[in-house]
PDB file of N, CA and C in Angstrom:
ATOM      1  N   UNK A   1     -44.848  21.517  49.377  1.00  0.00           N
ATOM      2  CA  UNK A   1     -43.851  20.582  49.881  1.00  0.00           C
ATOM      3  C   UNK A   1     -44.571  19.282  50.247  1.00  0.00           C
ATOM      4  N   UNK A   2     -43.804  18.422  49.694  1.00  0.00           N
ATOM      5  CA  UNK A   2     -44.334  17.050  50.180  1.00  0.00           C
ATOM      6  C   UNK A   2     -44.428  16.826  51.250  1.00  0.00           C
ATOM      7  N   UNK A   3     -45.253  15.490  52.247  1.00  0.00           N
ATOM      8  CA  UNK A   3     -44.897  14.729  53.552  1.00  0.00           C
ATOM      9  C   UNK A   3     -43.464  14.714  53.662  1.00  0.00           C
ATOM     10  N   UNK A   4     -42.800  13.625  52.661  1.00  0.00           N
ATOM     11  CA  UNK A   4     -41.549  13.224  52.596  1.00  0.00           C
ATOM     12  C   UNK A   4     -40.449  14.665  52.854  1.00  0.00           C
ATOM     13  N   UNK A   5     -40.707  15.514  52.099  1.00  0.00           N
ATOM     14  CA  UNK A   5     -39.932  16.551  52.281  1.00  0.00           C
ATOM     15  C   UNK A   5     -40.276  17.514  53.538  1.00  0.00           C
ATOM     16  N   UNK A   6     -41.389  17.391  54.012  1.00  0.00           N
ATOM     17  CA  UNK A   6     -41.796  18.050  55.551  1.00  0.00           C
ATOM     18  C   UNK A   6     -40.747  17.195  56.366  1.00  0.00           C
ATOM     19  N   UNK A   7     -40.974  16.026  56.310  1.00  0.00           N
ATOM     20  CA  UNK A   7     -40.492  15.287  57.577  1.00  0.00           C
ATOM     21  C   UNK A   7     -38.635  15.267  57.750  1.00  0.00           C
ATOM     22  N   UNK A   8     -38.032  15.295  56.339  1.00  0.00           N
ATOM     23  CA  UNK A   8     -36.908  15.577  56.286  1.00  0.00           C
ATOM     24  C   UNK A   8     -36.299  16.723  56.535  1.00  0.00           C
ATOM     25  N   UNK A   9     -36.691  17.758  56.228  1.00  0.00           N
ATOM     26  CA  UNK A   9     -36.604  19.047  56.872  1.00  0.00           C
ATOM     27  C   UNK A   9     -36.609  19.223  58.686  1.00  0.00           C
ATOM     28  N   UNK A  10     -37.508  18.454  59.248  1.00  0.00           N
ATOM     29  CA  UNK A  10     -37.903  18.370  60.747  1.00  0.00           C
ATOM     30  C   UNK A  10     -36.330  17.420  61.169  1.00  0.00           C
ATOM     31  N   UNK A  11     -36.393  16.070  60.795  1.00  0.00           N
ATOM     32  CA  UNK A  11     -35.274  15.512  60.958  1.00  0.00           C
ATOM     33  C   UNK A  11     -33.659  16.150  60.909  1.00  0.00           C
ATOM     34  N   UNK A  12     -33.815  16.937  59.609  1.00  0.00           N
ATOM     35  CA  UNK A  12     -32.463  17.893  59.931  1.00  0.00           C
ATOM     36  C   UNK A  12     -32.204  18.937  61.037  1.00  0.00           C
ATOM     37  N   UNK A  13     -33.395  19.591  61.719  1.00  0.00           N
ATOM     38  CA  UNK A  13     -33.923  20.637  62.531  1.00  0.00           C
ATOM     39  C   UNK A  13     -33.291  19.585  64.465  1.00  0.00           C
ATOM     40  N   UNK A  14     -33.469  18.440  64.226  1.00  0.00           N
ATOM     41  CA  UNK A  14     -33.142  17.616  65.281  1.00  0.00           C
ATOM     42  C   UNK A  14     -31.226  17.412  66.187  1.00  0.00           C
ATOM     43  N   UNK A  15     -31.596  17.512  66.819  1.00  0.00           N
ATOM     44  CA  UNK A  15     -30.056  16.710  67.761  1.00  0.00           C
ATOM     45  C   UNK A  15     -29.667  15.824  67.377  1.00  0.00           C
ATOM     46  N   UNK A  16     -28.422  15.646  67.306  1.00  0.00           N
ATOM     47  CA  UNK A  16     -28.228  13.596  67.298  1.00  0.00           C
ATOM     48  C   UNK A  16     -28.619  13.142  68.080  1.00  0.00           C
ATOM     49  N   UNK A  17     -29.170  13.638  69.266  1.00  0.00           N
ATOM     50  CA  UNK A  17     -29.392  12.497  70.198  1.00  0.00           C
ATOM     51  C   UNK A  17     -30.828  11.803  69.707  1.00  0.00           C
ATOM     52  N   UNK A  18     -31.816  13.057  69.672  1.00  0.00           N
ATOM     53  CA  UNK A  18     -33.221  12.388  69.034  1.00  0.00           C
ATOM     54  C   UNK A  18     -33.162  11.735  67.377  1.00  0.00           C
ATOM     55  N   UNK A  19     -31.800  12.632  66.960  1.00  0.00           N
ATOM     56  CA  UNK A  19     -31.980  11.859  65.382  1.00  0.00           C
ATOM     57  C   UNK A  19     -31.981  10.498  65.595  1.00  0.00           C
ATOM     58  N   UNK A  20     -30.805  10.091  66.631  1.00  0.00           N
ATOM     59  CA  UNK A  20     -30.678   8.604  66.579  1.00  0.00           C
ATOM     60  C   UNK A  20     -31.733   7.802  66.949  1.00  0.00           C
ATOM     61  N   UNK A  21     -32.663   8.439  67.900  1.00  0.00           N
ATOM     62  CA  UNK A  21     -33.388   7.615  68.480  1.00  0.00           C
ATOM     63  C   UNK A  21     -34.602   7.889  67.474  1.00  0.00           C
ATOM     64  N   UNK A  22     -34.878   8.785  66.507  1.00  0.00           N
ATOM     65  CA  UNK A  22     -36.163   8.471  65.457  1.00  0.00           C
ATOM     66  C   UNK A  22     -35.206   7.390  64.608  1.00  0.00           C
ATOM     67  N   UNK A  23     -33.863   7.321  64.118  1.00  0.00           N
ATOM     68  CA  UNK A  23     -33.323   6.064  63.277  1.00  0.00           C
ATOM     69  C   UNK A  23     -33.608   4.959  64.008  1.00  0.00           C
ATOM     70  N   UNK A  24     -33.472   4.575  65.803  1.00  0.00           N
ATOM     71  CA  UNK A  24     -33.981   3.004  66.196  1.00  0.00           C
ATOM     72  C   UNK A  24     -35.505   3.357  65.712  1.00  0.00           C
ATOM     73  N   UNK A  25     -36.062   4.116  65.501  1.00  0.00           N
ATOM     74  CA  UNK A  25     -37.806   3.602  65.884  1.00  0.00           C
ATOM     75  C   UNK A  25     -37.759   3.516  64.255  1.00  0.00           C
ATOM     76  N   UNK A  26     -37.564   4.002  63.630  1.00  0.00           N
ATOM     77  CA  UNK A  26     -37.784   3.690  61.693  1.00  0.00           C
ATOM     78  C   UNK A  26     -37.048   2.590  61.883  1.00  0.00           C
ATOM     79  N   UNK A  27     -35.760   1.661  61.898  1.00  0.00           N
ATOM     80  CA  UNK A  27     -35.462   0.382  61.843  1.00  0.00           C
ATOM     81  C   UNK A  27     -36.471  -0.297  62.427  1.00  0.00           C
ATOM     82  N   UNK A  28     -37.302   0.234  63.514  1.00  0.00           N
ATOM     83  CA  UNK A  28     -38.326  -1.303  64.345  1.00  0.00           C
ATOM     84  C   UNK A  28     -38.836  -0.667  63.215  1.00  0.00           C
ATOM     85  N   UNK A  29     -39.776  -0.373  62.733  1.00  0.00           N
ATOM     86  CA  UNK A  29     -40.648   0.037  61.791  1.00  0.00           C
ATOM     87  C   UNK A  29     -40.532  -1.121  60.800  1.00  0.00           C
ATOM     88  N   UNK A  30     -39.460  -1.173  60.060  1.00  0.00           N
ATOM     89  CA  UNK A  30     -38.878  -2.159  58.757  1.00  0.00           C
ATOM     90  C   UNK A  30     -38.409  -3.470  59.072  1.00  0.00           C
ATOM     91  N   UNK A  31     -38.440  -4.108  60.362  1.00  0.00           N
ATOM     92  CA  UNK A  31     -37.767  -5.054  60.715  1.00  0.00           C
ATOM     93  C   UNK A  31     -39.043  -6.068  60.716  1.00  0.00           C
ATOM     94  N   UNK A  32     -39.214  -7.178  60.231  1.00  0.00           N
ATOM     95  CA  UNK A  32     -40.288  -8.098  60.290  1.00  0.00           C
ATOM     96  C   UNK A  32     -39.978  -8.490  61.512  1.00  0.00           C
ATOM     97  N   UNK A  33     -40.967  -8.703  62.367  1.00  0.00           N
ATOM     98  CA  UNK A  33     -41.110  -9.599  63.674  1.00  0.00           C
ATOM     99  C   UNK A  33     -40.997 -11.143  63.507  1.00  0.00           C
ATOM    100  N   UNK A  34     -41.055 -11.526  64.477  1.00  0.00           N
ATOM    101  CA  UNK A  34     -40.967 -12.977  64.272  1.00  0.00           C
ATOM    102  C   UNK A  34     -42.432 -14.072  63.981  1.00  0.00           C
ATOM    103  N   UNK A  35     -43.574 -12.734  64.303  1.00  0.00           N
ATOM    104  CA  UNK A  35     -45.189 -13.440  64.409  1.00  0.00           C
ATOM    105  C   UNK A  35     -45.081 -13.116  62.732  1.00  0.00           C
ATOM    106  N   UNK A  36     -44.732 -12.195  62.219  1.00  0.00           N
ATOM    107  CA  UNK A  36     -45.046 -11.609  60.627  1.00  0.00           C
ATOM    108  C   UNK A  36     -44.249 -12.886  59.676  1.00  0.00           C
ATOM    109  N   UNK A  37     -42.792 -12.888  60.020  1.00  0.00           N
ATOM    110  CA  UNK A  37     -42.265 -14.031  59.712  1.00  0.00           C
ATOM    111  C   UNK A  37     -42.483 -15.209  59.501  1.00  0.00           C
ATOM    112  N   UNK A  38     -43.429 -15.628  60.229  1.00  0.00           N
ATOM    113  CA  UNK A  38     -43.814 -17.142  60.403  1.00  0.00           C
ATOM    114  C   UNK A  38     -44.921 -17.237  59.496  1.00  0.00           C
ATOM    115  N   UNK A  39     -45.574 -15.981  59.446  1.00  0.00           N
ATOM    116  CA  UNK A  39     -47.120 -15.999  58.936  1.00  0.00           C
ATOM    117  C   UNK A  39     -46.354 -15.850  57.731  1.00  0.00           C
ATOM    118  N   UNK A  40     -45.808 -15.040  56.906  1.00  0.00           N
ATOM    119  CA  UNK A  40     -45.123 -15.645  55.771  1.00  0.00           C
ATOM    120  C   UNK A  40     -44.838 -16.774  55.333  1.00  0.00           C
ATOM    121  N   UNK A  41     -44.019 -17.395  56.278  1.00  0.00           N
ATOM    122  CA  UNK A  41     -43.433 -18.856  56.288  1.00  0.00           C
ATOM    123  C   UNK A  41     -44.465 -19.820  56.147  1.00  0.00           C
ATOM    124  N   UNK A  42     -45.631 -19.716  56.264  1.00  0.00           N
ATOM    125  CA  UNK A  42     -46.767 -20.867  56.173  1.00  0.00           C
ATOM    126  C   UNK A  42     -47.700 -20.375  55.049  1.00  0.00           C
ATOM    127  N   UNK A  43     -47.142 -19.099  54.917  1.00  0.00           N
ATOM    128  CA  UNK A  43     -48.369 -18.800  53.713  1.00  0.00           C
ATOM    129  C   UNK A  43     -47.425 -19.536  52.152  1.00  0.00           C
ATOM    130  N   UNK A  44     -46.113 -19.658  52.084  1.00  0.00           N
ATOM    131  CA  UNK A  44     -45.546 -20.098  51.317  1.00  0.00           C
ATOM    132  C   UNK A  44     -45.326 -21.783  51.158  1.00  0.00           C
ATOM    133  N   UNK A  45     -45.601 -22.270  52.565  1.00  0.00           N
ATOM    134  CA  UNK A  45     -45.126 -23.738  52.685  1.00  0.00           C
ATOM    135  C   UNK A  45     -45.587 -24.778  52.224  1.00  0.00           C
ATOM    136  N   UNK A  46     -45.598 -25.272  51.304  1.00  0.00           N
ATOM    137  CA  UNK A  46     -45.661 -26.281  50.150  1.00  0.00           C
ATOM    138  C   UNK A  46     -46.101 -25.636  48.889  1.00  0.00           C
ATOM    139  N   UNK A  47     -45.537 -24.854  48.545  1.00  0.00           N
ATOM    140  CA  UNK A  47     -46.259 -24.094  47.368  1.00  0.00           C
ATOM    141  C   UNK A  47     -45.442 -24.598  45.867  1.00  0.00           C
ATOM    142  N   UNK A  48     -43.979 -24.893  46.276  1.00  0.00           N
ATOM    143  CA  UNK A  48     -43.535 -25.670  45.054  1.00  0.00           C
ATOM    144  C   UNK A  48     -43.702 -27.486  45.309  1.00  0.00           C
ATOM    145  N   UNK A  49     -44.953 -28.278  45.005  1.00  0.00           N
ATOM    146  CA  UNK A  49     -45.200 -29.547  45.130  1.00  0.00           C
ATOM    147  C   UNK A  49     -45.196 -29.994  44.022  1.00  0.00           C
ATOM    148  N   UNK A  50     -45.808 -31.119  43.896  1.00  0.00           N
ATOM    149  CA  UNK A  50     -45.927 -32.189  42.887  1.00  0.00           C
ATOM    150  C   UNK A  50     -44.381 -32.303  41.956  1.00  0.00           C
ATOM    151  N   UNK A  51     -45.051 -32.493  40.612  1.00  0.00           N
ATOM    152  CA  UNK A  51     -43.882 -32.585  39.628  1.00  0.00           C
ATOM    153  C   UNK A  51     -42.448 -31.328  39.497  1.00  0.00           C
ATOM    154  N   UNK A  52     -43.132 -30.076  39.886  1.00  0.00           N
ATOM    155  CA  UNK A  52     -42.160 -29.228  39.854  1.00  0.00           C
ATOM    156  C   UNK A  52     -41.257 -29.019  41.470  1.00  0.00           C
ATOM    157  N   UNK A  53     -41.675 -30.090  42.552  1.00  0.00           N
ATOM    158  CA  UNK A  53     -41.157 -29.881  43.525  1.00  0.00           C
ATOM    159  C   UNK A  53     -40.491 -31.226  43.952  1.00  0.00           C
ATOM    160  N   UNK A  54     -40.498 -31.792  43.128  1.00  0.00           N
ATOM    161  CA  UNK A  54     -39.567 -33.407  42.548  1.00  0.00           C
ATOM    162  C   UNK A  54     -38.812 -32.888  41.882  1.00  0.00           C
ATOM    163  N   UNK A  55     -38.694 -31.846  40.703  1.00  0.00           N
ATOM    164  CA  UNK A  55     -37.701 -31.332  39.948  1.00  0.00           C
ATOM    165  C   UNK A  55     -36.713 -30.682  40.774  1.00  0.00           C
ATOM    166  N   UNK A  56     -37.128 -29.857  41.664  1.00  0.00           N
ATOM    167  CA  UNK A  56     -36.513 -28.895  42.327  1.00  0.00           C
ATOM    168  C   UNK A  56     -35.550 -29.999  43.580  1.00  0.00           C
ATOM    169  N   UNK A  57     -36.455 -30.959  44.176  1.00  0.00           N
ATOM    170  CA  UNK A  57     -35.887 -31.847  45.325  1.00  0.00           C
ATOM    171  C   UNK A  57     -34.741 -32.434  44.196  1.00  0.00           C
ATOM    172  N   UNK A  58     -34.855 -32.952  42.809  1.00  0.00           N
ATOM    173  CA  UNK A  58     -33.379 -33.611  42.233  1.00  0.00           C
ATOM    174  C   UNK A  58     -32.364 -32.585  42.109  1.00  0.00           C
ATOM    175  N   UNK A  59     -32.837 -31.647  41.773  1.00  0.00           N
ATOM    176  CA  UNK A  59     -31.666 -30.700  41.527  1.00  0.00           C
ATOM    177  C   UNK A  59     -30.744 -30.220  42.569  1.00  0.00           C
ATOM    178  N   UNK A  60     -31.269 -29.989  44.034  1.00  0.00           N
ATOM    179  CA  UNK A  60     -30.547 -29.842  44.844  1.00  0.00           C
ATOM    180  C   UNK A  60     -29.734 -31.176  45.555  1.00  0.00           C
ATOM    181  N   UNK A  61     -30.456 -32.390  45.516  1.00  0.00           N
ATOM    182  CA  UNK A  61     -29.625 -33.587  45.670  1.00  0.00           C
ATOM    183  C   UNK A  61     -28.295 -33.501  45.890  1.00  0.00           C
ATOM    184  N   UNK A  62     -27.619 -33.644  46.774  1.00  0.00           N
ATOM    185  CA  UNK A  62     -26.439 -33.970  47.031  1.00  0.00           C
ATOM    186  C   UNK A  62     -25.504 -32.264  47.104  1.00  0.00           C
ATOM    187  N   UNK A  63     -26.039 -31.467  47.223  1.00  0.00           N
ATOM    188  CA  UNK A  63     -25.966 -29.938  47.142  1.00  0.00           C
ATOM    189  C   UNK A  63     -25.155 -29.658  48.380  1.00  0.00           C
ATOM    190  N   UNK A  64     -25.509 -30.313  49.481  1.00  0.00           N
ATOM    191  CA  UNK A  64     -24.954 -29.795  50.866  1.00  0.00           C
ATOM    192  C   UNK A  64     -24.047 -31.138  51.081  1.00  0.00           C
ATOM    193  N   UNK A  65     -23.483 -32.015  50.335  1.00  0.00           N
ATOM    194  CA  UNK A  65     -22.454 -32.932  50.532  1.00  0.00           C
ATOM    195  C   UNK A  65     -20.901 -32.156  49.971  1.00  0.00           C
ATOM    196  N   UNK A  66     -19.729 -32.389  50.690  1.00  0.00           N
ATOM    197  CA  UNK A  66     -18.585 -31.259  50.999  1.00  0.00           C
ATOM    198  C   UNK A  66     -17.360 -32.585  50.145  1.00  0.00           C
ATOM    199  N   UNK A  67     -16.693 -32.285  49.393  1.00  0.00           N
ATOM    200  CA  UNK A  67     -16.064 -33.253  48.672  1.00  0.00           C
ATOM    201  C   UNK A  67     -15.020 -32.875  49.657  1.00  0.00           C
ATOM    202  N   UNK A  68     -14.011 -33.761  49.946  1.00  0.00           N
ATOM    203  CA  UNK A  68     -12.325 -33.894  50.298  1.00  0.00           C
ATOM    204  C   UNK A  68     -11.338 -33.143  50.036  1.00  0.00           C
ATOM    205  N   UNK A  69     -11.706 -33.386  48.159  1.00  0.00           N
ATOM    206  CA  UNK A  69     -10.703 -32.854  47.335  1.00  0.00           C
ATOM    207  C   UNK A  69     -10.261 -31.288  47.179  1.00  0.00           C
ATOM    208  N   UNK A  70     -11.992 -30.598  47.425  1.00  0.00           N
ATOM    209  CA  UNK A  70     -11.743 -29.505  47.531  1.00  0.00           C
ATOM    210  C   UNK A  70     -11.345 -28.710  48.395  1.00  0.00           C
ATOM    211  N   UNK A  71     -10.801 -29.255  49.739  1.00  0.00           N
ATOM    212  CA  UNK A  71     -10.324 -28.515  51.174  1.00  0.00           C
ATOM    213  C   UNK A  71      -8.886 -28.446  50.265  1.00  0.00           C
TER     214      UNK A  71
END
């Protein structure tokens, strides 16, 4: 038997009360923090520049402007 299949077996063997509370601790598990987040966020930040990030800045141009006509 696998890990995966040990641990699922144990989980069925459980209460709801502890099932629920191993489901909050596996969601913190998968949830990026906000320090992990950021460190992402700078490892990416300017990575589309020069000519292909002039392409990308025209194309969105005027993207978040809301016409009249269409309300």
């Amino acid at each position: 038997m696998s890990r995966l299949e040990t641990v699922v077996e144990e989980l069925k063997a459980l209460p709801p009360d502890r099932l629920e509370r191993v489901a909050e601790y596996i969601h913190g598990l998968q949830t990026v923090d906000r320090t992990e987040r950021n460190a992402i966020l700078r490892s990416t930040a300017g990575i589309l520049g020069g000519e292909r990030g002039e392409e990308f800045a025209r194309n969105i141009k005027g993207s978040d402007e809301v016409d009249g006509r269409d309300w």
